[in-house]
Protein backbone atom coordinates (compact mmCIF):
# COMPACT_ATOMS: atom_id res chain seq x y z
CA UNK A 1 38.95 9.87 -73.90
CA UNK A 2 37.54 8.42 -71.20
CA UNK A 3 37.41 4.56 -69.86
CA UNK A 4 33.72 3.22 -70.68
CA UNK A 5 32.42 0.99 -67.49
CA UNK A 6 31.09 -2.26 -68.87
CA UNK A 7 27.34 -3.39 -67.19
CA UNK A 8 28.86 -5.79 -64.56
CA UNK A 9 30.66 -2.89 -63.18
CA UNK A 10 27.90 -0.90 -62.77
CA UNK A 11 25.56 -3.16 -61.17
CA UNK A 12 28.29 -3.82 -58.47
CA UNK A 13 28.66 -0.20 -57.80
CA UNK A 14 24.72 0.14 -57.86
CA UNK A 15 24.66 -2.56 -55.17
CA UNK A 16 27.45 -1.58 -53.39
CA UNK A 17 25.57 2.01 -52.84
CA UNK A 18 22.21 0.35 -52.34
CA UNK A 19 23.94 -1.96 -49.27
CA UNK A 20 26.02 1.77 -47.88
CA UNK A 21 22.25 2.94 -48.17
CA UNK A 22 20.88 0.70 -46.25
CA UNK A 23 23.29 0.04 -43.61
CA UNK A 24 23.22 3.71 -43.09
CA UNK A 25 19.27 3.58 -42.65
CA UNK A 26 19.18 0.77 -40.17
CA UNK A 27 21.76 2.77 -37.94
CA UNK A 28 19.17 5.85 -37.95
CA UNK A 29 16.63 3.78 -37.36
CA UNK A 30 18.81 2.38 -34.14
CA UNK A 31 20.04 5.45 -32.89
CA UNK A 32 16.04 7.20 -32.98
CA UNK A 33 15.17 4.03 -30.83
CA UNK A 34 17.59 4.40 -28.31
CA UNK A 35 16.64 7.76 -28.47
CA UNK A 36 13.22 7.38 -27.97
CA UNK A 37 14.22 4.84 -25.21
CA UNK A 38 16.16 7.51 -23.53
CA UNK A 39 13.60 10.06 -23.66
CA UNK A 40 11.25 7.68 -22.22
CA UNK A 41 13.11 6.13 -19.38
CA UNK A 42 13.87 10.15 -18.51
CA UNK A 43 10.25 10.96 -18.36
CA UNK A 44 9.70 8.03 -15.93
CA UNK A 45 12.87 8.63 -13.53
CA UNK A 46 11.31 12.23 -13.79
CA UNK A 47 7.78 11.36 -13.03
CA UNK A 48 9.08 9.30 -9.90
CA UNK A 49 11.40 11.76 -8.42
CA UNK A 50 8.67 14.54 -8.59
CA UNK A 51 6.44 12.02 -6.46
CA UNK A 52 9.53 11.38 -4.09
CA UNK A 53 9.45 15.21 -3.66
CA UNK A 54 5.60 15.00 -2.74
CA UNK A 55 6.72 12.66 0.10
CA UNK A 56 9.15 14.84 1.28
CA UNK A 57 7.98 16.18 4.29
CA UNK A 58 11.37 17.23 5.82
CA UNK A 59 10.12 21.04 5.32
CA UNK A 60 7.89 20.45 7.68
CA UNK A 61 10.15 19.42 10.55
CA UNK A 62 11.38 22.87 11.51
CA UNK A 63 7.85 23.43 12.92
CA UNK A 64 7.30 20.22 14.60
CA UNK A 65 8.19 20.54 18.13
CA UNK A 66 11.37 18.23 19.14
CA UNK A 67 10.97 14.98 19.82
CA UNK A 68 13.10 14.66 23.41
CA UNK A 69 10.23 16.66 24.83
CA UNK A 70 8.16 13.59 24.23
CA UNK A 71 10.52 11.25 25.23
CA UNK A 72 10.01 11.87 29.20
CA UNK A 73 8.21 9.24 29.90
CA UNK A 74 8.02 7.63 33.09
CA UNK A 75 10.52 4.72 34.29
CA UNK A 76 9.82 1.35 32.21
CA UNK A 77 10.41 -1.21 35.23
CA UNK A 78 7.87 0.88 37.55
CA UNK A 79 5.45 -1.56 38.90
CA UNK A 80 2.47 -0.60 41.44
CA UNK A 81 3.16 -2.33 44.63
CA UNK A 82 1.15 -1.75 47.79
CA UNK A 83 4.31 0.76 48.84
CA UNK A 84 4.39 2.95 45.73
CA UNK A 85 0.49 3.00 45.44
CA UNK A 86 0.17 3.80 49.01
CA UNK A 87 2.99 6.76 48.48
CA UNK A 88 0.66 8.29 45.85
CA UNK A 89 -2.53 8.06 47.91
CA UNK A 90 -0.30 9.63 50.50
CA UNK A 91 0.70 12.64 48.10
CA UNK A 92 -2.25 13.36 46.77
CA UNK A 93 -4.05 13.40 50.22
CA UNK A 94 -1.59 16.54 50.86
CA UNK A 95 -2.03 18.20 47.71
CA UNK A 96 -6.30 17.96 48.18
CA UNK A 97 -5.65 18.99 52.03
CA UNK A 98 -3.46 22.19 50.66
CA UNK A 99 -5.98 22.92 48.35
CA UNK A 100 -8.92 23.03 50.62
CA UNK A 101 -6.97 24.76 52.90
CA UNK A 102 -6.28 27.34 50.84
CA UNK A 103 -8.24 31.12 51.13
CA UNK A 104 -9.02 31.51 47.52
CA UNK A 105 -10.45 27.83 47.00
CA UNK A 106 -12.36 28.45 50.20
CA UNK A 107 -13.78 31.85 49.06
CA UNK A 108 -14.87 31.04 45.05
CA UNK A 109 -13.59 27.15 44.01
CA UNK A 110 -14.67 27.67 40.72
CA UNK A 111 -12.81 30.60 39.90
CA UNK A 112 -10.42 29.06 41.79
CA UNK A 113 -10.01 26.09 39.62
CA UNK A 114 -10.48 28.80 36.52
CA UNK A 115 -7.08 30.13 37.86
CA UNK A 116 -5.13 27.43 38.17
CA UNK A 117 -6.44 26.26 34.51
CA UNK A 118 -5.07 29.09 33.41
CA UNK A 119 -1.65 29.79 34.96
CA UNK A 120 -1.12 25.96 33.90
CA UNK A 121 -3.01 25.64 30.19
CA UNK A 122 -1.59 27.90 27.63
CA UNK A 123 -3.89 29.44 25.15
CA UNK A 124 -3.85 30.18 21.84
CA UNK A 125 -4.07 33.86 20.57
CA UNK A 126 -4.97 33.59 17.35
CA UNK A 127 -8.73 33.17 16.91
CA UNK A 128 -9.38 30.92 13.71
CA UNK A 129 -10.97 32.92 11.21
CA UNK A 130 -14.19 32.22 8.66
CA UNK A 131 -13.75 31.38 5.27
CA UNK A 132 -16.10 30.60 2.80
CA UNK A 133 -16.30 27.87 0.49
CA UNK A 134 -13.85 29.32 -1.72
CA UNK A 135 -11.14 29.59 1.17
CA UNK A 136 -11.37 33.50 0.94
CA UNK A 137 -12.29 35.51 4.29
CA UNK A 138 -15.78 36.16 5.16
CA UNK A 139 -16.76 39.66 5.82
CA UNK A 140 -19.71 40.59 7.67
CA UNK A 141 -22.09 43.11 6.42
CA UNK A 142 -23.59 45.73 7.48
CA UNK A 143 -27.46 45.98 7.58
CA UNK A 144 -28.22 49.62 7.01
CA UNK A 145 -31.69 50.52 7.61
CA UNK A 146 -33.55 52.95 4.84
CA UNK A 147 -36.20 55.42 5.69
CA UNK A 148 -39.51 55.72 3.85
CA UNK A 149 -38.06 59.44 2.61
CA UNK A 150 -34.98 58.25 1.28
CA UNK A 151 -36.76 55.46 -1.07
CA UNK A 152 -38.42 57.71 -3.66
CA UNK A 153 -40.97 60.62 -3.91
CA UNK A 154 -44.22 59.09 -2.94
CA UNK A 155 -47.47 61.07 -3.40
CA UNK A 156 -49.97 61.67 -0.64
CA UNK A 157 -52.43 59.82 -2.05
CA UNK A 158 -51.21 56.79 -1.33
């Protein structure tokens, strides 16, 4: 019939399993760690790149105005001496002169001065609107004023 195992063969088989057993438990256990290692160094690159992204302002460039325009500023070796100061005192005694002189400064100077603040100052359009608390706009409302009639029937008696 069939060859009967004696005990000692058994027992090494049984071990032999048991060992295949465990050597295939420890590399679960290895691979879930690295796993778990994976996932976790994931959710931290993840976490930091989504506060990089907070930082990122570059969006907001397109609006800025460019820089060049504030680059014009005046030349960094000028140095007051008596003959540059005494060319600016020199200008701006002909620009006062020209505008005493002139007709419309003469006739209202404040309106004058309104003028010129406003050919030179530009203004903004827009007129900021009010919000309440909640950041919604705030409408105004309109009192309406209810006659004595329109209340209820009242008797004479009263």
């Amino acid at each position: 019939m069939g060859k009967t195992s004696s005990r000692k063969d058994e027992s090494k088989h049984a071990d032999r399993k048991f060992e295949k057993k465990l050597e295939f438990y420890s590399k679960v256990r290895e691979t879930v760690a690295l796993g778990a290692q994976k996932s976790i160094k994931k959710k931290k690159l993840r976490t930091r790149q989504k506060k990089l992204k907070a930082y990122n302002l570059s969006s907001l460039s397109e609006f800025l105005p460019d820089l060049e325009s504030f680059k014009q500023a005046p030349p960094a070796d000028f140095k007051v001496t008596s003959k540059s100061r005494q060319k600016l005192v020199m200008k701006e005694a002909n620009q006062l002169k020209t505008v005493l002189n002139n007709p419309t400064f003469q006739a209202n100077p404040l309106a004058a001065i309104h003028q010129h603040l406003q050919n030179t100052q530009p203004l903004s359009d827009e007129k900021p609107t009010r919000k309440n608390d909640k950041g919604k706009k705030v409408k105004k409302k309109s009192k309406k004023k209810k006659s004595k009639a329109a209340t209820g029937p009242q008797s004479m008696e009263e």
